[in-house]
N, C-alpha and C. Protein backbone atom coordinates (compact mmCIF):
# COMPACT_ATOMS: atom_id res chain seq x y z
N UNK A 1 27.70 146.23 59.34
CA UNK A 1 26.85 145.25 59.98
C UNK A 1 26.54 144.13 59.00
N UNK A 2 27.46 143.55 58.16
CA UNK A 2 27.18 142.51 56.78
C UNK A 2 26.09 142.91 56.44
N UNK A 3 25.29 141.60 56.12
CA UNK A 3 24.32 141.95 54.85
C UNK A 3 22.78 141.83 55.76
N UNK A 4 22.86 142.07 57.19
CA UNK A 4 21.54 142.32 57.95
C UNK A 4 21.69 143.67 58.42
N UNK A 5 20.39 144.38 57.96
CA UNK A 5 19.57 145.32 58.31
C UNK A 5 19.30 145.59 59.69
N UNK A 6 19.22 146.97 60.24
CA UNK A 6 18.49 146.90 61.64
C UNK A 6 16.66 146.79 61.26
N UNK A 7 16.29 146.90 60.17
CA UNK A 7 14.96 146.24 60.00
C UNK A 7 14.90 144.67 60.13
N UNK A 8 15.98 144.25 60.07
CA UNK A 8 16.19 142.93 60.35
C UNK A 8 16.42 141.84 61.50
N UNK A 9 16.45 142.95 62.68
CA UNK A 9 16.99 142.49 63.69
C UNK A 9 16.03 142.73 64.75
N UNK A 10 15.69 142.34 65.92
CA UNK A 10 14.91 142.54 67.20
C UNK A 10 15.92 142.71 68.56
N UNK A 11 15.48 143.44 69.42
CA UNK A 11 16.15 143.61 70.58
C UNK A 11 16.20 142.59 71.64
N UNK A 12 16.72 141.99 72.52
CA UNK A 12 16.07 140.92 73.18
C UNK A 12 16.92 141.06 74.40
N UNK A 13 17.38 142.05 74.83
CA UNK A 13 18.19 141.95 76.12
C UNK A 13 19.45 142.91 76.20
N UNK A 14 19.84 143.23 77.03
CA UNK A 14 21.33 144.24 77.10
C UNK A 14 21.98 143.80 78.53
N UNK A 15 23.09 144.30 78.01
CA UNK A 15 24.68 143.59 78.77
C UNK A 15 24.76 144.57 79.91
N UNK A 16 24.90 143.73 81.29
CA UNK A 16 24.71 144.81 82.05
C UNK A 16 26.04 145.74 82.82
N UNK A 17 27.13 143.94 82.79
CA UNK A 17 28.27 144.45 82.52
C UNK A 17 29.68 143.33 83.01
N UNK A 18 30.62 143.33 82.38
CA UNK A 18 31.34 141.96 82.34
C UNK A 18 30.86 141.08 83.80
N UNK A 19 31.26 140.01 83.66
CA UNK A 19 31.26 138.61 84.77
C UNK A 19 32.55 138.21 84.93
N UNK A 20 33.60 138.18 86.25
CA UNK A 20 34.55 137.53 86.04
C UNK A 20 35.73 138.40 84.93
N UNK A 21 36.34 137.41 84.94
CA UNK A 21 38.21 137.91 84.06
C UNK A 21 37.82 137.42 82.74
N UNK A 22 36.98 136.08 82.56
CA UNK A 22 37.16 136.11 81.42
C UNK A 22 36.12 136.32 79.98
N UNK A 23 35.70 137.30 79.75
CA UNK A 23 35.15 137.63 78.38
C UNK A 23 33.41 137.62 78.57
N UNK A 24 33.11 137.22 79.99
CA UNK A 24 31.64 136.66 80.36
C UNK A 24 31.01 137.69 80.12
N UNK A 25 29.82 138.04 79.52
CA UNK A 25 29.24 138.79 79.42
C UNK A 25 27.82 138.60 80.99
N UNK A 26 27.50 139.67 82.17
CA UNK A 26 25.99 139.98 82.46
C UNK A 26 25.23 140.13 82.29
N UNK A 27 23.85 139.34 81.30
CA UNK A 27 22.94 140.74 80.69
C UNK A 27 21.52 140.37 81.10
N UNK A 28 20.95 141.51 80.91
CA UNK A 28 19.57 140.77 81.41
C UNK A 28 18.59 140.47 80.01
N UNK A 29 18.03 139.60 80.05
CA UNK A 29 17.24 139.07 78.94
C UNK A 29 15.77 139.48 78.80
N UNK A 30 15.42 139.67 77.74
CA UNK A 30 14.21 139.70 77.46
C UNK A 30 13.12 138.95 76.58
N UNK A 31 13.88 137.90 76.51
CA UNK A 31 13.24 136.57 75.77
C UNK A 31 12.47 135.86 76.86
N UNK A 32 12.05 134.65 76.11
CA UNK A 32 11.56 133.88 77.54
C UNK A 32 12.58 132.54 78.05
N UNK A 33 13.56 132.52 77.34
CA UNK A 33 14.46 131.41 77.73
C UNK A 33 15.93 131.61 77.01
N UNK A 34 16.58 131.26 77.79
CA UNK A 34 17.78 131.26 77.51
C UNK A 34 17.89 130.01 75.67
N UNK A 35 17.07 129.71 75.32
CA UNK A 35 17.11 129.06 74.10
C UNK A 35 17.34 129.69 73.16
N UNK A 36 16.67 130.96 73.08
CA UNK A 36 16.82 131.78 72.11
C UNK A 36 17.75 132.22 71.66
N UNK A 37 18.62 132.56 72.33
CA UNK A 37 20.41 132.74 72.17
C UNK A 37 21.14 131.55 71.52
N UNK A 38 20.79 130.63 71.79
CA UNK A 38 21.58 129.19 71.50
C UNK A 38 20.78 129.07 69.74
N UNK A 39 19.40 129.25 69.71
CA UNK A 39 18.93 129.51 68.40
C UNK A 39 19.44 129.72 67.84
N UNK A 40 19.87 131.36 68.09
CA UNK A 40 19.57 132.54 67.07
C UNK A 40 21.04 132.13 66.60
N UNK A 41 22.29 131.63 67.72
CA UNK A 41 23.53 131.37 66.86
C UNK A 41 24.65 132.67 66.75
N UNK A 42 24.35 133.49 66.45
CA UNK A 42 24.96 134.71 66.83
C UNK A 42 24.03 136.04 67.74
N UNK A 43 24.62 137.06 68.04
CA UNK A 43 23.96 138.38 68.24
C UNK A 43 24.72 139.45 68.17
N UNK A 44 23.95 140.76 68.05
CA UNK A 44 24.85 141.34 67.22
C UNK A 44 24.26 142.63 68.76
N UNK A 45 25.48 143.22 69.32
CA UNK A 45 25.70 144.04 69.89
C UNK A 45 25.67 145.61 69.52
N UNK A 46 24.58 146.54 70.26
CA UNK A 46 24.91 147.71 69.42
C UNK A 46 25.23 148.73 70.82
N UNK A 47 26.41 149.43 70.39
CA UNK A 47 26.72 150.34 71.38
C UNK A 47 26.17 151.98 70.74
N UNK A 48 25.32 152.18 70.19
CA UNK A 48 24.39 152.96 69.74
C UNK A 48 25.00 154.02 68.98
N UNK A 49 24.59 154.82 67.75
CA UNK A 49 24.90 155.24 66.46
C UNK A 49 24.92 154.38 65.55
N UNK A 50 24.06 153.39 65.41
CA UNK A 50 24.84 151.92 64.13
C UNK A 50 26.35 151.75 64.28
N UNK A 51 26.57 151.20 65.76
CA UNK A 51 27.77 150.30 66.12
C UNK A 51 27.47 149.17 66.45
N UNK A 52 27.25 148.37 65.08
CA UNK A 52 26.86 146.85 66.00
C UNK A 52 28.05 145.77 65.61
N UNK A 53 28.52 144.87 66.14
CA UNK A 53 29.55 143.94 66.48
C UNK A 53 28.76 142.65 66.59
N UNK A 54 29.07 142.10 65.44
CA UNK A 54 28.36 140.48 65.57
C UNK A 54 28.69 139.51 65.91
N UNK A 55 28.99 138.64 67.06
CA UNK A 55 29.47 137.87 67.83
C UNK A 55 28.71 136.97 67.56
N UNK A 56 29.51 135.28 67.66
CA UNK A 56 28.70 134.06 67.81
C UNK A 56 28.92 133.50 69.33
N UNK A 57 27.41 133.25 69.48
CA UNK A 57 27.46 132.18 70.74
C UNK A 57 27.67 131.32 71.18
N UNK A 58 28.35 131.13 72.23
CA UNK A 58 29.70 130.00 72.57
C UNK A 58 28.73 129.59 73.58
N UNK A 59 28.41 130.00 74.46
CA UNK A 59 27.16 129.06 75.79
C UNK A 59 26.61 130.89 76.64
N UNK A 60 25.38 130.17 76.80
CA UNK A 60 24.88 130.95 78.07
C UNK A 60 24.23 130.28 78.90
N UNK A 61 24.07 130.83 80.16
CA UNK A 61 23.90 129.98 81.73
C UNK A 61 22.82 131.23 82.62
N UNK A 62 22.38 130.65 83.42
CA UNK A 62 21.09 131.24 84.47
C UNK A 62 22.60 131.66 85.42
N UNK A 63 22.22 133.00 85.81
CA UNK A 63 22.79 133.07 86.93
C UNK A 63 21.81 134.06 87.94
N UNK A 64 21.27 133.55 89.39
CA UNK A 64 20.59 133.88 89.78
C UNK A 64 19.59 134.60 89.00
N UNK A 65 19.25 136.09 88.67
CA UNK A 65 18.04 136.60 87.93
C UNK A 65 18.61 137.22 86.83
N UNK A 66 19.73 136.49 86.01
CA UNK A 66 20.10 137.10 84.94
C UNK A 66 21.23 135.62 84.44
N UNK A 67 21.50 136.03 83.13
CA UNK A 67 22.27 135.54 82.41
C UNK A 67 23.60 135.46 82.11
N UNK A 68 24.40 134.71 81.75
CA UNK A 68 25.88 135.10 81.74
C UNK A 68 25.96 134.15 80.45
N UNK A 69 26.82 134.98 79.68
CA UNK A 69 26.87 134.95 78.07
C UNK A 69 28.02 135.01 77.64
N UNK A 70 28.68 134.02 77.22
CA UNK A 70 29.85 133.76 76.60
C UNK A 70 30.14 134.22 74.84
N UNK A 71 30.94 134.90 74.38
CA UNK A 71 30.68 135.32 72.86
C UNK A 71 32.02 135.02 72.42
N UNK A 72 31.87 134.38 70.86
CA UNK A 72 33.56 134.44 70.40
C UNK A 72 33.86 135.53 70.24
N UNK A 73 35.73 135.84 70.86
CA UNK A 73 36.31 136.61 70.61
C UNK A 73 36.42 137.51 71.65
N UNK A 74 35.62 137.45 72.61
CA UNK A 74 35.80 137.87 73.96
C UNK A 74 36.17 137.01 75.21
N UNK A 75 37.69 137.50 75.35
CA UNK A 75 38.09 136.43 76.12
C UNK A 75 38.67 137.44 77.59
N UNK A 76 38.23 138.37 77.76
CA UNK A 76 39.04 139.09 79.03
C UNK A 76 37.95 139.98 79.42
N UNK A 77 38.37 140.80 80.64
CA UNK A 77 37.26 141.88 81.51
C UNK A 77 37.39 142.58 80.34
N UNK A 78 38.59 142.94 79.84
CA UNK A 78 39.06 144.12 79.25
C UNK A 78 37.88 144.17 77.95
N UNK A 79 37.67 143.19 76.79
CA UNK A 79 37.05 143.11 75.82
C UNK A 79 35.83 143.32 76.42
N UNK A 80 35.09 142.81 77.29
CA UNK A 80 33.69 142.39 77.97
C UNK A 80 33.61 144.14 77.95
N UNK A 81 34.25 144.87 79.06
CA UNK A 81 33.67 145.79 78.95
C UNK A 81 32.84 146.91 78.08
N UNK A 82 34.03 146.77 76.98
CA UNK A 82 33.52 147.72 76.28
C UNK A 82 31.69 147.48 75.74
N UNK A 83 31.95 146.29 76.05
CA UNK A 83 29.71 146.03 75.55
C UNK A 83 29.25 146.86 76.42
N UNK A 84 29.93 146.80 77.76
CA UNK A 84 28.78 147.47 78.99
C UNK A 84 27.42 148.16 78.48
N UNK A 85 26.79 148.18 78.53
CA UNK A 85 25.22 148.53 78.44
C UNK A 85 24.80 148.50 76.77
N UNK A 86 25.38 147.52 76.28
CA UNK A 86 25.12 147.69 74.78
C UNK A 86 23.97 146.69 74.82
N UNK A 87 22.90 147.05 73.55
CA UNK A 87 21.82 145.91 73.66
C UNK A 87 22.34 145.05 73.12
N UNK A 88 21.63 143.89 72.93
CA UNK A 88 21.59 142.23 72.79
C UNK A 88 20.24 142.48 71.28
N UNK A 89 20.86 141.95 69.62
CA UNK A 89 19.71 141.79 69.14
C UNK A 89 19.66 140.93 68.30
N UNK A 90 18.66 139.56 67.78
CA UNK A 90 19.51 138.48 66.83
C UNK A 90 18.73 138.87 65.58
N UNK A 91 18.74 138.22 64.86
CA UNK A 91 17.83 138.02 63.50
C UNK A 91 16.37 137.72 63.37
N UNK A 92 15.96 138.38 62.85
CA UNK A 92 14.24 138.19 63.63
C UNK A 92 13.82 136.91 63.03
N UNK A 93 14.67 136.23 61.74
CA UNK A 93 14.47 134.77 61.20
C UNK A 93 14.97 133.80 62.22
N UNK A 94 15.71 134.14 63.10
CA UNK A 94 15.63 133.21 63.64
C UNK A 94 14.98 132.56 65.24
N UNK A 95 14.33 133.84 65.17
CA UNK A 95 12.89 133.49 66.35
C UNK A 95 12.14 132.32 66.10
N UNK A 96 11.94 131.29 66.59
CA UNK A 96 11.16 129.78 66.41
C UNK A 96 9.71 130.03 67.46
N UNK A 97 8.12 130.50 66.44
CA UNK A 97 7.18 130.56 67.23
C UNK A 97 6.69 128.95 67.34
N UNK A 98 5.99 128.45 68.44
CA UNK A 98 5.94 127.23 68.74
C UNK A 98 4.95 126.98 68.62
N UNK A 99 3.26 128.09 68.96
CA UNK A 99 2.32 127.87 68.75
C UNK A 99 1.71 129.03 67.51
N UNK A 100 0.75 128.58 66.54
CA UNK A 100 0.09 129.62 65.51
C UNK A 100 -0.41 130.93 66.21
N UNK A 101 -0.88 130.94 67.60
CA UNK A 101 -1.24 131.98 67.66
C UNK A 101 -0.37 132.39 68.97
N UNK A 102 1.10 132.65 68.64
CA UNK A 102 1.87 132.65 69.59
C UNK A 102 2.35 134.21 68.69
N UNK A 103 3.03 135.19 69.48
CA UNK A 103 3.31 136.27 68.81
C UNK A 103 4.41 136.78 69.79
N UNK A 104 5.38 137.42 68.98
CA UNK A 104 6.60 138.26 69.78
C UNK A 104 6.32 139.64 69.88
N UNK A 105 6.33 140.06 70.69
CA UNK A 105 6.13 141.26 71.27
C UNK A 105 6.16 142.69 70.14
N UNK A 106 7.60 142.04 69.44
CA UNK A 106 7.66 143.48 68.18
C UNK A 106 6.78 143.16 67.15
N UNK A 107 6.05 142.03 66.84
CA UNK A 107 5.04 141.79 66.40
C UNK A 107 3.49 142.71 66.59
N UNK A 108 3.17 142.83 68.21
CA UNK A 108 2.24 143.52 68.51
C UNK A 108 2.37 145.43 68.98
N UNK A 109 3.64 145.50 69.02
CA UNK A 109 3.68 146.68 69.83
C UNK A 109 3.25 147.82 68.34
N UNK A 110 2.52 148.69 68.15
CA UNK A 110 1.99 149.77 67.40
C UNK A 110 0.56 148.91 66.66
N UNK A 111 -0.13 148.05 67.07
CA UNK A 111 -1.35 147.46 66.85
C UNK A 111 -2.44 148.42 67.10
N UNK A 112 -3.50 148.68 66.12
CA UNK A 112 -4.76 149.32 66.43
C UNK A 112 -5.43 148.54 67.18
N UNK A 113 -6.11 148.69 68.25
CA UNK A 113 -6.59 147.84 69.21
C UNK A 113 -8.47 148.21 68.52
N UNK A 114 -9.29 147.31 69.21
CA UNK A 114 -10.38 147.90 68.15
C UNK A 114 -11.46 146.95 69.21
N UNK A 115 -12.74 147.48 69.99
CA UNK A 115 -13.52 146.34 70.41
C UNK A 115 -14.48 145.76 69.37
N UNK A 116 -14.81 144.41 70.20
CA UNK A 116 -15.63 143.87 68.86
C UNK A 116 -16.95 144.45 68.71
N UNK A 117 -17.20 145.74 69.16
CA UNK A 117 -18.33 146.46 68.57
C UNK A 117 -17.41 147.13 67.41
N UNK A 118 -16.35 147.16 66.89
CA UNK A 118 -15.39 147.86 66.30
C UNK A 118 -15.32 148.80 66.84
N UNK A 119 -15.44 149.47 68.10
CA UNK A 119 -15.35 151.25 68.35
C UNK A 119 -13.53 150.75 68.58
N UNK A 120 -12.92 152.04 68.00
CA UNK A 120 -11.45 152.17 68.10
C UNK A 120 -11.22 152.35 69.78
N UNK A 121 -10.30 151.39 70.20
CA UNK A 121 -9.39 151.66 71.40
C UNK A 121 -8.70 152.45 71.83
N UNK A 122 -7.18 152.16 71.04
CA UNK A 122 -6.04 152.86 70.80
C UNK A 122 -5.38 152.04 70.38
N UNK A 123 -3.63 152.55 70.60
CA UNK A 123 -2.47 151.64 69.95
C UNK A 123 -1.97 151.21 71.00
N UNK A 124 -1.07 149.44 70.92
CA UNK A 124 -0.96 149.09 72.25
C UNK A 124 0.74 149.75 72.22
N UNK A 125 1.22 150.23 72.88
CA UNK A 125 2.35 151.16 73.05
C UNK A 125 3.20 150.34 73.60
N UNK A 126 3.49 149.36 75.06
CA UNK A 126 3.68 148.74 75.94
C UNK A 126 3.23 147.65 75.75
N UNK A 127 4.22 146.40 76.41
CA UNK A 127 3.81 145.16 76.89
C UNK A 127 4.67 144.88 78.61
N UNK A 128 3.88 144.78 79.11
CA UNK A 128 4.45 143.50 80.34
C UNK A 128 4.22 142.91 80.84
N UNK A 129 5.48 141.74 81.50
CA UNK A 129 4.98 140.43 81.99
C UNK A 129 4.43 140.28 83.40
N UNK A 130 3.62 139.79 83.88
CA UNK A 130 2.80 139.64 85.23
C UNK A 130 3.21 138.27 86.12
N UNK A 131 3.46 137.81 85.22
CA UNK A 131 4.03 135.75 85.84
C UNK A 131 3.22 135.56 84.61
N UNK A 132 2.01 135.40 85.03
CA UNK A 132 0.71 134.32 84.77
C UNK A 132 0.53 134.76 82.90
N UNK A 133 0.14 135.99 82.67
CA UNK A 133 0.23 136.83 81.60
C UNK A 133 1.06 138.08 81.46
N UNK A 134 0.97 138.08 80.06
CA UNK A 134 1.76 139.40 79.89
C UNK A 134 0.56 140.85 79.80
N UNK A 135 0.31 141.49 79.70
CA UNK A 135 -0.26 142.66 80.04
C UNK A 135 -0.19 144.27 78.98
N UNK A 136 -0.67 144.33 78.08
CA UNK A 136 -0.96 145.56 76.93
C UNK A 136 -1.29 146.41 77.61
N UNK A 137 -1.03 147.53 77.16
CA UNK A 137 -0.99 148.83 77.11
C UNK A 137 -1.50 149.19 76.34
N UNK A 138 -2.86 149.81 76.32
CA UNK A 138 -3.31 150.57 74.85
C UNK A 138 -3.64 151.85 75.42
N UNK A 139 -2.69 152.95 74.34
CA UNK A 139 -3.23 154.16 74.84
C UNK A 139 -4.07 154.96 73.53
N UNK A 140 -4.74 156.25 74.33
CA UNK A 140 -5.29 156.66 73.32
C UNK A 140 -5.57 157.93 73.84
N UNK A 141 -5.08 159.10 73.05
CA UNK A 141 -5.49 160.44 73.86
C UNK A 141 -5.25 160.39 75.18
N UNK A 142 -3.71 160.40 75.25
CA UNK A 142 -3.74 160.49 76.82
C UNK A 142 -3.85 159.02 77.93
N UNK A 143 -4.94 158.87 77.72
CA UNK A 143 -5.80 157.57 78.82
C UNK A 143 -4.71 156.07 78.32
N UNK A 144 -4.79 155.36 79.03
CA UNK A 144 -3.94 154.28 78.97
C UNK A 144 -5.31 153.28 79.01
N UNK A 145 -4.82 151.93 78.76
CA UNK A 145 -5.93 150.57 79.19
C UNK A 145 -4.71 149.66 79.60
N UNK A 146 -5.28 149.14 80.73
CA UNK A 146 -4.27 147.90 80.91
C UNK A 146 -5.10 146.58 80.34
N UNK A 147 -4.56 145.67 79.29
CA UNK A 147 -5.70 144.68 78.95
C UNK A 147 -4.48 143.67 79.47
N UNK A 148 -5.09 142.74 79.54
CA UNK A 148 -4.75 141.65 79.90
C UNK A 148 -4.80 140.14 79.21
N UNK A 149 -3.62 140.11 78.44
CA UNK A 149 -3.40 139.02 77.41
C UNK A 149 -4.00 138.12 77.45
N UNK A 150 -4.78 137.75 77.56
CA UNK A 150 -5.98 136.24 77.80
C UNK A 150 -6.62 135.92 76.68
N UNK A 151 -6.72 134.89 76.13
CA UNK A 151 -7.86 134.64 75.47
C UNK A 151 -9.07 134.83 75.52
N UNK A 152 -9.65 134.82 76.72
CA UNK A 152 -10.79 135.73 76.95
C UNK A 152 -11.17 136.88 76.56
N UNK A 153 -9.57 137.60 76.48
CA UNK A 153 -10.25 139.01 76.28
C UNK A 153 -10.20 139.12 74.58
N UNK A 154 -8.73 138.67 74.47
CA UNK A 154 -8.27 138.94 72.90
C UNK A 154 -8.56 137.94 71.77
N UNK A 155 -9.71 138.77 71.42
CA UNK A 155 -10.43 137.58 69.66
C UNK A 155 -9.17 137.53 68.88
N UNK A 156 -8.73 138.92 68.41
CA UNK A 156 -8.09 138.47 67.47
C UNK A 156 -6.83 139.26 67.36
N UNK A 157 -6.16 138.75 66.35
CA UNK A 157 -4.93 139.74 66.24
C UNK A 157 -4.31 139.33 64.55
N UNK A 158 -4.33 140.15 64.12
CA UNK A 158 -3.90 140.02 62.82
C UNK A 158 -2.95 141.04 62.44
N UNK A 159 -2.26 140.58 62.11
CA UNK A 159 -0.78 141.45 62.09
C UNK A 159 -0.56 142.09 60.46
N UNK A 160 -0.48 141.41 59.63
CA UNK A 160 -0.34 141.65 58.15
C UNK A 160 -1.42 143.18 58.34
N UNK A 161 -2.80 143.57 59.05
CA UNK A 161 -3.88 144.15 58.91
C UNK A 161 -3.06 145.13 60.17
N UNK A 162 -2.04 145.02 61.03
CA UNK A 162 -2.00 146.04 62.35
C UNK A 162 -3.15 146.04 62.87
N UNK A 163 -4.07 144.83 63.66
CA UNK A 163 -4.99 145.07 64.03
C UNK A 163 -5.46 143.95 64.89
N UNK A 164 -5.64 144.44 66.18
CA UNK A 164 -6.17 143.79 67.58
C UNK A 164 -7.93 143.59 67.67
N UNK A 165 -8.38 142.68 68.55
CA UNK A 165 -10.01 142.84 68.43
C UNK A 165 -9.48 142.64 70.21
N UNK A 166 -10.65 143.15 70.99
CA UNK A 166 -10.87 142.56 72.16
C UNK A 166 -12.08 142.64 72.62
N UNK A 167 -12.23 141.72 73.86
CA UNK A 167 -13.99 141.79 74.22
C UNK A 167 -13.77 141.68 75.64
N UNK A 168 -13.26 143.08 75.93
CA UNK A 168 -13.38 143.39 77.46
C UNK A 168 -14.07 142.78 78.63
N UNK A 169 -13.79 142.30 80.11
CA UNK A 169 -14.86 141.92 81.12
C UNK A 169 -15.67 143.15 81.24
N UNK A 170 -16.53 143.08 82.25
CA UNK A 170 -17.39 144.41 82.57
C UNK A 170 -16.58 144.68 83.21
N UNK A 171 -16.49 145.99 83.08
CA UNK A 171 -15.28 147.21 84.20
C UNK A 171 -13.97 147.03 83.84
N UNK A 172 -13.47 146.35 83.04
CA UNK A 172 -12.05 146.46 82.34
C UNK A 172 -11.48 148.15 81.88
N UNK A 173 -12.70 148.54 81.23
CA UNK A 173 -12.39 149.96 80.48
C UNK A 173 -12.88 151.13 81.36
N UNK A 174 -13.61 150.81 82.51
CA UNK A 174 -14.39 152.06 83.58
C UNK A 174 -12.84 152.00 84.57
N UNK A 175 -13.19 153.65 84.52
CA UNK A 175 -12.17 154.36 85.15
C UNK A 175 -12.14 156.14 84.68
């Protein structure tokens, strides 16, 4: 895998399975825009055991609710296939955050969640997207919280520290 690490790399989507005769890759994405691919410049495919295959990106396109992904060196069904269900992962240097308090997901996922009375939460385990916001998961013993990415709720987040603040509505945590 050259001289990048899988500590080095983030997941961002998997191939769902060739497009067409020639080399097109299907995959579904888990970024928020097809930019990120054109970014990142290459991605490196893993068909799982540390089999990853580093391909550069030639174009990708919207196709209805998924993507179609062109890679050098794949030019037929025949090559395409073999990705079939392999993930999609680039260089985590080359993620471009746009705002300071903008954060990527592998950023937050194993965060101590903590309210601002400090009583411990849990860890947020899960993220997902809603449209409007994306949506945490903090579990703890069992019990889950669904919080809800807002500024409202979430003071803070400090990452270097693994550590979330939030200041719940009333009835967020009753259940």
């Amino acid at each position: 895998m050259s001289k990048t690490g899988l500590s080095d790399l983030v997941l961002i989507g998997h191939v769902v399975r060739p497009h067409g005769l020639t080399g097109l890759l299907r995959i579904v994405s888990y970024a928020q825009s097809k930019e990120t691919f054109l970014q990142a410049g290459s991605v490196f495919l893993n068909k799982g055991q540390d089999q990853f295959y580093e391909k550069k990106v030639v174009s990708v396109k919207t196709h209805r609710s998924v993507y179609l992904l062109r890679l050098s060196g794949l030019n037929s069904v025949d090559q395409a296939e073999i990705f079939k269900g392999a993930g999609i992962l680039i260089r985590k240097d080359s993620l471009v955050k746009r705002d300071a308090d903008e954060f990527f997901w592998y950023e937050l996922l194993g965060l101590d969640v903590y309210l601002v009375t400090g009583q411990y939460l849990g860890i947020l385990r899960e993220i997902f997207p809603t449209g409007s916001n994306d949506v945490y998961v903090v579990e703890n013993q069992g019990k889950e919280f669904l919080i809800p990415a807002i500024h409202e709720i979430v003071k803070e987040i400090n990452i270097p520290q693994k550590r979330m603040v939030i200041s719940p509505l009333v009835g967020l945590l009753d259940l």
